[in-house]
PDB file of N, CA and C in Angstrom:
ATOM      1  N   UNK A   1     -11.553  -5.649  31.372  1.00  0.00           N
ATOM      2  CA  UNK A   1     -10.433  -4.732  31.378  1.00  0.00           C
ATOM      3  C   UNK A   1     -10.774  -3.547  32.283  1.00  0.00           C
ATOM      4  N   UNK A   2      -9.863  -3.374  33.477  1.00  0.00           N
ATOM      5  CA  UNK A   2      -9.874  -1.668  34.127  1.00  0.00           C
ATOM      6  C   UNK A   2     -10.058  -0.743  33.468  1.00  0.00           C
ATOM      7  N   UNK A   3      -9.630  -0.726  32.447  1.00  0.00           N
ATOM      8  CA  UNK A   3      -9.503   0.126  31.498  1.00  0.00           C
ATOM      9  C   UNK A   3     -10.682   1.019  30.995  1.00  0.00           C
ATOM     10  N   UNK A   4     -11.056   0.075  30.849  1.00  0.00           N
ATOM     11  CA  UNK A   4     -12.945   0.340  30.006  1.00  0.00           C
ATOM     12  C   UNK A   4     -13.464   1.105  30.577  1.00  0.00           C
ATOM     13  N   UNK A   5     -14.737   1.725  30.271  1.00  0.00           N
ATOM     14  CA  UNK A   5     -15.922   2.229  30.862  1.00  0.00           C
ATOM     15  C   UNK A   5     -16.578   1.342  32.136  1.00  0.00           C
ATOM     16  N   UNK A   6     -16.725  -0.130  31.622  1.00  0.00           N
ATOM     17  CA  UNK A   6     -17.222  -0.791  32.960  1.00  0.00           C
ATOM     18  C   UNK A   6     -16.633  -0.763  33.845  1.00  0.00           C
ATOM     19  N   UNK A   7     -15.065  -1.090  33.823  1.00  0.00           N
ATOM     20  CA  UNK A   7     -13.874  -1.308  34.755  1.00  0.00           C
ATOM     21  C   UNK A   7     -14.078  -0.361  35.503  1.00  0.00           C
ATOM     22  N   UNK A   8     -13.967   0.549  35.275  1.00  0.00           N
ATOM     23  CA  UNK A   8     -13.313   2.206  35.530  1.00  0.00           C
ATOM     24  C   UNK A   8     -14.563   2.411  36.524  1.00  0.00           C
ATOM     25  N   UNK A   9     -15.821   1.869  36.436  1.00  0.00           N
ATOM     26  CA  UNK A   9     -16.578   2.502  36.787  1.00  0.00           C
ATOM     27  C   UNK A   9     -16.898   1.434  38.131  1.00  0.00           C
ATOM     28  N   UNK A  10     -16.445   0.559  38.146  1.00  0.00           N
ATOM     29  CA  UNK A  10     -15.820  -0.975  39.478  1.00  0.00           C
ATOM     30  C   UNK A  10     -15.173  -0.243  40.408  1.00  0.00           C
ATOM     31  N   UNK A  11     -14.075   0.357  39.876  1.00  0.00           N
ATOM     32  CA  UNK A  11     -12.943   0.807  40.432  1.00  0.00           C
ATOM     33  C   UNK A  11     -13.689   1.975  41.370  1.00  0.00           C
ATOM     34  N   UNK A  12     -14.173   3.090  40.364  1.00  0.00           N
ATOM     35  CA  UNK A  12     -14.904   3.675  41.410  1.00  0.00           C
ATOM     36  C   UNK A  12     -15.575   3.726  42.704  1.00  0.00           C
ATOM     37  N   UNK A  13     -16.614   2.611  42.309  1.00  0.00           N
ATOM     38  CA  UNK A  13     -17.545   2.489  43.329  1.00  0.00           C
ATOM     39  C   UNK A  13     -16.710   1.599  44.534  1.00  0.00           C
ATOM     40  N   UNK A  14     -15.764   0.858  44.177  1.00  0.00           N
ATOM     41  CA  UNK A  14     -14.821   0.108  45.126  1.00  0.00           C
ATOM     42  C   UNK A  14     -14.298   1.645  46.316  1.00  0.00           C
ATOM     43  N   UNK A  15     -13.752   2.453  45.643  1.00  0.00           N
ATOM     44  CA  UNK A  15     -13.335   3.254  46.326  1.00  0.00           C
ATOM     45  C   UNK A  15     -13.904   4.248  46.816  1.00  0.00           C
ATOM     46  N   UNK A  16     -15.140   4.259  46.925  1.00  0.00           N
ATOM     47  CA  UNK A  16     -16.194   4.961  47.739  1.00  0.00           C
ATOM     48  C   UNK A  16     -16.293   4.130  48.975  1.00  0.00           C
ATOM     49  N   UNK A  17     -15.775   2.682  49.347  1.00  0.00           N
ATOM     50  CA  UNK A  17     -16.223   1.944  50.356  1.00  0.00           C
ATOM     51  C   UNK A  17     -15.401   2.276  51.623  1.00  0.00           C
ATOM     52  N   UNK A  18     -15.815   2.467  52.215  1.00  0.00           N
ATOM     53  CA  UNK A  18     -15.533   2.723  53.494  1.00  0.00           C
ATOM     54  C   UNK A  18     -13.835   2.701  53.742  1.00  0.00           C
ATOM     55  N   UNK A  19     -13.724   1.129  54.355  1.00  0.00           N
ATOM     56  CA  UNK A  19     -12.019   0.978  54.368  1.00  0.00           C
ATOM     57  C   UNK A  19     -11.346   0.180  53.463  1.00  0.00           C
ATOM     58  N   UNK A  20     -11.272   0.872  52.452  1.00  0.00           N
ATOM     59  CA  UNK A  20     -10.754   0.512  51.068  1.00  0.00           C
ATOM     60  C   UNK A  20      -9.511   1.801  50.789  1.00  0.00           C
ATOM     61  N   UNK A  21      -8.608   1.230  50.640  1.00  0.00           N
ATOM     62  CA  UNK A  21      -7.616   1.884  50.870  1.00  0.00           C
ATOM     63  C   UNK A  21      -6.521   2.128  49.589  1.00  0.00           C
ATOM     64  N   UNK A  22      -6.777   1.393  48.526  1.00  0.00           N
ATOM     65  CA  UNK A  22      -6.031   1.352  47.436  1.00  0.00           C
ATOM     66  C   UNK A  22      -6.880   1.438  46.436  1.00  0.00           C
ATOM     67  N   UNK A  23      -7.395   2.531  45.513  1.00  0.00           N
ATOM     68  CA  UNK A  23      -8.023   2.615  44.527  1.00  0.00           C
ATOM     69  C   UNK A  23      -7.378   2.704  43.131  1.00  0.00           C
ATOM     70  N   UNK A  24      -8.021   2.218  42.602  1.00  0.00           N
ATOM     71  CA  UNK A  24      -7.178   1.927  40.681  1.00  0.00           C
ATOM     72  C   UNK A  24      -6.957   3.480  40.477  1.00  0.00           C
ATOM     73  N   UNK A  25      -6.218   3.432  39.670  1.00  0.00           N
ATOM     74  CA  UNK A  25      -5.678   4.352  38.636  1.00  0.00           C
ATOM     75  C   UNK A  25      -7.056   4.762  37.466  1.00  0.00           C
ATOM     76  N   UNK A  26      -7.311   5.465  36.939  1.00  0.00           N
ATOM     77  CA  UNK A  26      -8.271   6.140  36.075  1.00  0.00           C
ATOM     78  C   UNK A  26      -7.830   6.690  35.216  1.00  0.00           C
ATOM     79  N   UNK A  27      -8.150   6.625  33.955  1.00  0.00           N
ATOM     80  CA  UNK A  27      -7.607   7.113  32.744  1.00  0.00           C
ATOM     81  C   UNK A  27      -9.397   7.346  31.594  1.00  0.00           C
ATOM     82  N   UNK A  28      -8.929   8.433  30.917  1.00  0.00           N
ATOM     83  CA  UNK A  28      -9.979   7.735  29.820  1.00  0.00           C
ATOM     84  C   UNK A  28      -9.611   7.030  29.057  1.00  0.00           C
ATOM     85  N   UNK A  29     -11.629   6.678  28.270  1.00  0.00           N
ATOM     86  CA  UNK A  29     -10.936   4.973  27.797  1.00  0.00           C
ATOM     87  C   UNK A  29     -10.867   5.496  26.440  1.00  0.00           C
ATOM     88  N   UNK A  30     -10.163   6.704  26.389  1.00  0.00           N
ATOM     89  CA  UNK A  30      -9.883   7.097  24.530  1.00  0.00           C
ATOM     90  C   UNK A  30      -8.226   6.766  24.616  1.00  0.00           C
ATOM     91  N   UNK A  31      -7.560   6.636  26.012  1.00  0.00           N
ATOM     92  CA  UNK A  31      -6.097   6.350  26.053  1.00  0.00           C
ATOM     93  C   UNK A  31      -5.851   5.100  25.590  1.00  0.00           C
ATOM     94  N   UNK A  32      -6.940   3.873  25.677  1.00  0.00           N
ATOM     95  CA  UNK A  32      -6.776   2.793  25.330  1.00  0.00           C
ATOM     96  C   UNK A  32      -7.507   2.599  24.489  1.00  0.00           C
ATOM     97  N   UNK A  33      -8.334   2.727  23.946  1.00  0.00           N
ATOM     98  CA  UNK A  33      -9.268   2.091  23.155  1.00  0.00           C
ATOM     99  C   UNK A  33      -9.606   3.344  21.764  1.00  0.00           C
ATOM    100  N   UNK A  34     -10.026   2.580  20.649  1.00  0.00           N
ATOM    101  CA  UNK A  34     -10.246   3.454  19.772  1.00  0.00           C
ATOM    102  C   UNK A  34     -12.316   3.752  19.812  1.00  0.00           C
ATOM    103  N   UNK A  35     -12.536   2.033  20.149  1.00  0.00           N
ATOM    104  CA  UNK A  35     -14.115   2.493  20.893  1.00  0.00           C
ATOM    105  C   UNK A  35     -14.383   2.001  21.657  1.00  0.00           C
ATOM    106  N   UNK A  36     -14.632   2.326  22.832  1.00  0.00           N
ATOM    107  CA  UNK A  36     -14.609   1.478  24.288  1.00  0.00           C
ATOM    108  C   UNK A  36     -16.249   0.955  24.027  1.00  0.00           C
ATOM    109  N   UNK A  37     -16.071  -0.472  24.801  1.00  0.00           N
ATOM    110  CA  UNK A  37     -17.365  -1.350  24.561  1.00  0.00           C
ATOM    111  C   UNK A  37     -18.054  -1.174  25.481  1.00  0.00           C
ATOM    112  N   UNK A  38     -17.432   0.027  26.596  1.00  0.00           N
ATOM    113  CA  UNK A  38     -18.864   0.293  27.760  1.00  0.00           C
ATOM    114  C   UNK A  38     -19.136   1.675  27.361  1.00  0.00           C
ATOM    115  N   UNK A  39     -20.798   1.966  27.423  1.00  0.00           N
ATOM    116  CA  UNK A  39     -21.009   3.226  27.392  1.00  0.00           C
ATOM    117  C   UNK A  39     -21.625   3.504  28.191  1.00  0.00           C
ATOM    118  N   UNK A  40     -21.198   5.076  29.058  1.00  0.00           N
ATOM    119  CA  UNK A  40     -20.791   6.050  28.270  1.00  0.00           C
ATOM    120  C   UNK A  40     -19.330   6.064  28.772  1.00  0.00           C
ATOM    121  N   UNK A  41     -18.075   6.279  27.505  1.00  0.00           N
ATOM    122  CA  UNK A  41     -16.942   5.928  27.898  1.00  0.00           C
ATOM    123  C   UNK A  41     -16.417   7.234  28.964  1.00  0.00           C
ATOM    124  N   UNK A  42     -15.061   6.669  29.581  1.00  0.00           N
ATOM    125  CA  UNK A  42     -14.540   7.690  30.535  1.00  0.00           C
ATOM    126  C   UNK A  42     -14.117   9.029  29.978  1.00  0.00           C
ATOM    127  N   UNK A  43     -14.496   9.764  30.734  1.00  0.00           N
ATOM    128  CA  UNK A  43     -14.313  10.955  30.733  1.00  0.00           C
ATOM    129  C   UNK A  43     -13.292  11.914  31.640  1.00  0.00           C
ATOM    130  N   UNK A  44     -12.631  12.627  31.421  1.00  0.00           N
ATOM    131  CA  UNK A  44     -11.662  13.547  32.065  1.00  0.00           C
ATOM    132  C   UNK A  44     -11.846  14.549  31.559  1.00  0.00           C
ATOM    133  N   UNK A  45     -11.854  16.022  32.791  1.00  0.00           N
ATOM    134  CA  UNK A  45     -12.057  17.080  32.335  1.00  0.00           C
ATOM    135  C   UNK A  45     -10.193  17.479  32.305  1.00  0.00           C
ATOM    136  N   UNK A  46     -10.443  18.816  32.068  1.00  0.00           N
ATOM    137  CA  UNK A  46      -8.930  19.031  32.265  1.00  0.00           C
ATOM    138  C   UNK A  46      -7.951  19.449  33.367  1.00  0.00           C
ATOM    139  N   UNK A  47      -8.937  19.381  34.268  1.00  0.00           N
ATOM    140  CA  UNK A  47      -7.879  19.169  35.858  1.00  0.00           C
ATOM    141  C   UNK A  47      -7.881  17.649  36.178  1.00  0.00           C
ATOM    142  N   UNK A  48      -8.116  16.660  35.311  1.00  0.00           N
ATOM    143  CA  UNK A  48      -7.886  15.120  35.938  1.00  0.00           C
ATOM    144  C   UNK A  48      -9.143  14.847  36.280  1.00  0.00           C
ATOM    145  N   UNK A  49     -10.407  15.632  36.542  1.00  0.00           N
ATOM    146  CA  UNK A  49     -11.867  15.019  37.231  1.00  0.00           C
ATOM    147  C   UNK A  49     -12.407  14.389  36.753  1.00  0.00           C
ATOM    148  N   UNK A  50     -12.917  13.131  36.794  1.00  0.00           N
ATOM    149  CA  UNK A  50     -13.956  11.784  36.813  1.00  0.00           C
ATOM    150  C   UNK A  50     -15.008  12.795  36.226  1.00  0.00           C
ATOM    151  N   UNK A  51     -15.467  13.155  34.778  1.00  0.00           N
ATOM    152  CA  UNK A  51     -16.820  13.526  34.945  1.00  0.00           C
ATOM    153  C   UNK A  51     -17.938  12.240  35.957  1.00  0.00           C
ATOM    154  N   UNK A  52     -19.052  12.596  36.774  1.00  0.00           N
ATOM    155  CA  UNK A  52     -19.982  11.620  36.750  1.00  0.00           C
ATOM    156  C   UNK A  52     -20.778  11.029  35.900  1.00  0.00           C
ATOM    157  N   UNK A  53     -21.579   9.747  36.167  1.00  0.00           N
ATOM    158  CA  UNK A  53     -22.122   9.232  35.259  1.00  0.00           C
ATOM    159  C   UNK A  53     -23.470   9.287  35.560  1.00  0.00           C
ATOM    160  N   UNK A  54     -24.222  10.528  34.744  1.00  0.00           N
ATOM    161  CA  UNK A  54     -25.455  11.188  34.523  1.00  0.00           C
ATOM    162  C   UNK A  54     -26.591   9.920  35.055  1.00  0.00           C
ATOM    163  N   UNK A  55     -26.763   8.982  34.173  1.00  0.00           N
ATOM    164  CA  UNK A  55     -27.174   8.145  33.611  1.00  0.00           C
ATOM    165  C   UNK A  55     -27.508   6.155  34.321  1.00  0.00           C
ATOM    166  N   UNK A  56     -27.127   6.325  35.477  1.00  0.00           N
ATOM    167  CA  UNK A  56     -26.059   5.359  35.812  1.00  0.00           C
ATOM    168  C   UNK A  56     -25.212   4.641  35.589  1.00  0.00           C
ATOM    169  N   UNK A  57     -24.321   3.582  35.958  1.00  0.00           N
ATOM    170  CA  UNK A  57     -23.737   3.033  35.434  1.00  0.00           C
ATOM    171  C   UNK A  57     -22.955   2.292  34.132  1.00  0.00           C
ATOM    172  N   UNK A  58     -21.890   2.839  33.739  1.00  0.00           N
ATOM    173  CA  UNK A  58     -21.802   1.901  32.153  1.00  0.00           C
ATOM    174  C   UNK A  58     -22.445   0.465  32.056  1.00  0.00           C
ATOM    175  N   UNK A  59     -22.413   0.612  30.959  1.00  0.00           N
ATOM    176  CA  UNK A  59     -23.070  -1.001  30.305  1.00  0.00           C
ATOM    177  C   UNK A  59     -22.176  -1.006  28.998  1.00  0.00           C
ATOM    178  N   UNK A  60     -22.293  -2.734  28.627  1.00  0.00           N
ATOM    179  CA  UNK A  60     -21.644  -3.012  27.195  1.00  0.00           C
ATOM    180  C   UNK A  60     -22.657  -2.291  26.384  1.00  0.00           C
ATOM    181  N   UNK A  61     -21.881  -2.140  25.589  1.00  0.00           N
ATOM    182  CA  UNK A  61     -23.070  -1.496  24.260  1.00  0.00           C
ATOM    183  C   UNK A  61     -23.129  -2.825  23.404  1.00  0.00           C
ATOM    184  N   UNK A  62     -24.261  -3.175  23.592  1.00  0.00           N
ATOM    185  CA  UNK A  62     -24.977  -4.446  22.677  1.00  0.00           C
ATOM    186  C   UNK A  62     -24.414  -4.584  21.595  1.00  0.00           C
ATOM    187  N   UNK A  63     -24.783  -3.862  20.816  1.00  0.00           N
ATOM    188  CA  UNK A  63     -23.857  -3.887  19.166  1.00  0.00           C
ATOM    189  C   UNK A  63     -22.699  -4.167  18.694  1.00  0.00           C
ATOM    190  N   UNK A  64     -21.912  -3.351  19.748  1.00  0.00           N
ATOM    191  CA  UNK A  64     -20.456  -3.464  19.967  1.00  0.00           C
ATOM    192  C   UNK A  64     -19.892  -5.280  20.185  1.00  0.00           C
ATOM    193  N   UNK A  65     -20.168  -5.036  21.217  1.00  0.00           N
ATOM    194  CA  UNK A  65     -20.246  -6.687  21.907  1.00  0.00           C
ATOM    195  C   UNK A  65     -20.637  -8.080  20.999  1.00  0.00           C
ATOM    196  N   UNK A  66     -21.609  -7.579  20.236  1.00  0.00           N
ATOM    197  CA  UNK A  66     -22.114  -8.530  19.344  1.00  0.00           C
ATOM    198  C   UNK A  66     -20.614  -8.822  18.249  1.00  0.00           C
ATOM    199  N   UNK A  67     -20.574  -7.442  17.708  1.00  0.00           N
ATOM    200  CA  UNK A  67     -19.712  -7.576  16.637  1.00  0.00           C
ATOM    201  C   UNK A  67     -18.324  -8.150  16.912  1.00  0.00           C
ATOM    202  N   UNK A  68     -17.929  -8.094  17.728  1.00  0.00           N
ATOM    203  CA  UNK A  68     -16.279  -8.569  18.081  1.00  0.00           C
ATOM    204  C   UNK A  68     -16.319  -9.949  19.246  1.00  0.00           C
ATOM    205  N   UNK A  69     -17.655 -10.003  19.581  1.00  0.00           N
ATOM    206  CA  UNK A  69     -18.119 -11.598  19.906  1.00  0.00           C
ATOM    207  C   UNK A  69     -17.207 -13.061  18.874  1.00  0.00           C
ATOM    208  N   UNK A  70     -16.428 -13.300  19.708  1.00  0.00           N
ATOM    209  CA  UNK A  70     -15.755 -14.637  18.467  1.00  0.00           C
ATOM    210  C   UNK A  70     -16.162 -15.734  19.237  1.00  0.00           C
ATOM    211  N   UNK A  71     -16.950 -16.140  20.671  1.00  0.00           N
ATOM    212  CA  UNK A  71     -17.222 -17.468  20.650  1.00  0.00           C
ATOM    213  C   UNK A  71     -18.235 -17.315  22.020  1.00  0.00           C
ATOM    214  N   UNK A  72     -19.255 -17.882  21.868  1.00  0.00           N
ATOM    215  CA  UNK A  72     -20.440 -18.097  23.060  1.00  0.00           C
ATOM    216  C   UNK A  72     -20.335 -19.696  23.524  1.00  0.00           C
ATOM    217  N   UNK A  73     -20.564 -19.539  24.536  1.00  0.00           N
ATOM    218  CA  UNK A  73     -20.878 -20.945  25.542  1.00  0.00           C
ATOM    219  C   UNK A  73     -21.830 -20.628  26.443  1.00  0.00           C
ATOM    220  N   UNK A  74     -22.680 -21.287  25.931  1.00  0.00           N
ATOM    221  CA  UNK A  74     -23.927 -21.466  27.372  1.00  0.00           C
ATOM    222  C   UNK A  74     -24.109 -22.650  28.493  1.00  0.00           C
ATOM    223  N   UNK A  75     -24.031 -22.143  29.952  1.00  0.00           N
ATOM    224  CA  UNK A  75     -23.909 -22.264  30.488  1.00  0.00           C
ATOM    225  C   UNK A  75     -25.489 -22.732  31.416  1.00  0.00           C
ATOM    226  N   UNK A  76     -25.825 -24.115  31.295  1.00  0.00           N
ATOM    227  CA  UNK A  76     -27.072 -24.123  32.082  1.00  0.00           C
ATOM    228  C   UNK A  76     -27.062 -24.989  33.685  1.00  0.00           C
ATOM    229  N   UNK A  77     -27.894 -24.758  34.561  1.00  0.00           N
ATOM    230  CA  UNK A  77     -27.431 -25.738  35.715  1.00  0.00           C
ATOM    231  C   UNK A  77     -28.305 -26.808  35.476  1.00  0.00           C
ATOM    232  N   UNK A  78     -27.986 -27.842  36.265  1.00  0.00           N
ATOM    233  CA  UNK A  78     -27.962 -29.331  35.947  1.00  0.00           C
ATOM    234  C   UNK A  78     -29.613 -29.914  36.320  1.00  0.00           C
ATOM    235  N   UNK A  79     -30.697 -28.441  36.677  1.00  0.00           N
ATOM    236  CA  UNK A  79     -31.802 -28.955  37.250  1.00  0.00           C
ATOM    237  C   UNK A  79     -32.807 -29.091  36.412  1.00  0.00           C
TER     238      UNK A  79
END
């Protein structure tokens, strides 16, 4: 989902690229989500600004992910 912490943070780095010309929309992810599964979730100050991400990049939060996990498939190659 764009939406998310991970998304949001795609979107970003997409639009740092050179000739990239259409960048997503940004929201925080408290507009959608009650707990966003990437941390650290989006942030907006109150002029609209992207806080940065201290830390690097979001990640799923393990725990999270685990718990609302409803089905795994593993995936091995054929060698």
């Amino acid at each position: 989902m764009l939406e998310s912490a991970v998304g949001s943070a795609v979107c970003v780095e997409l639009a740092t690229l050179p000739n990239f010309v259409y960048p997503g929309d940004l929201f925080p992810s408290s507009r959608f989500y009650t707990r966003d599964l990437g941390q650290p979730e989006v942030v907006l100050t109150e002029r609209q600004t992207m806080l940065p991400y201290e830390n690097g990049l979001p990640e799923p939060d393990p725990e999270l992910l685990e718990k609302f996990t409803r089905q795994r498939t593993l995936i091995t190659s054929a060698d």
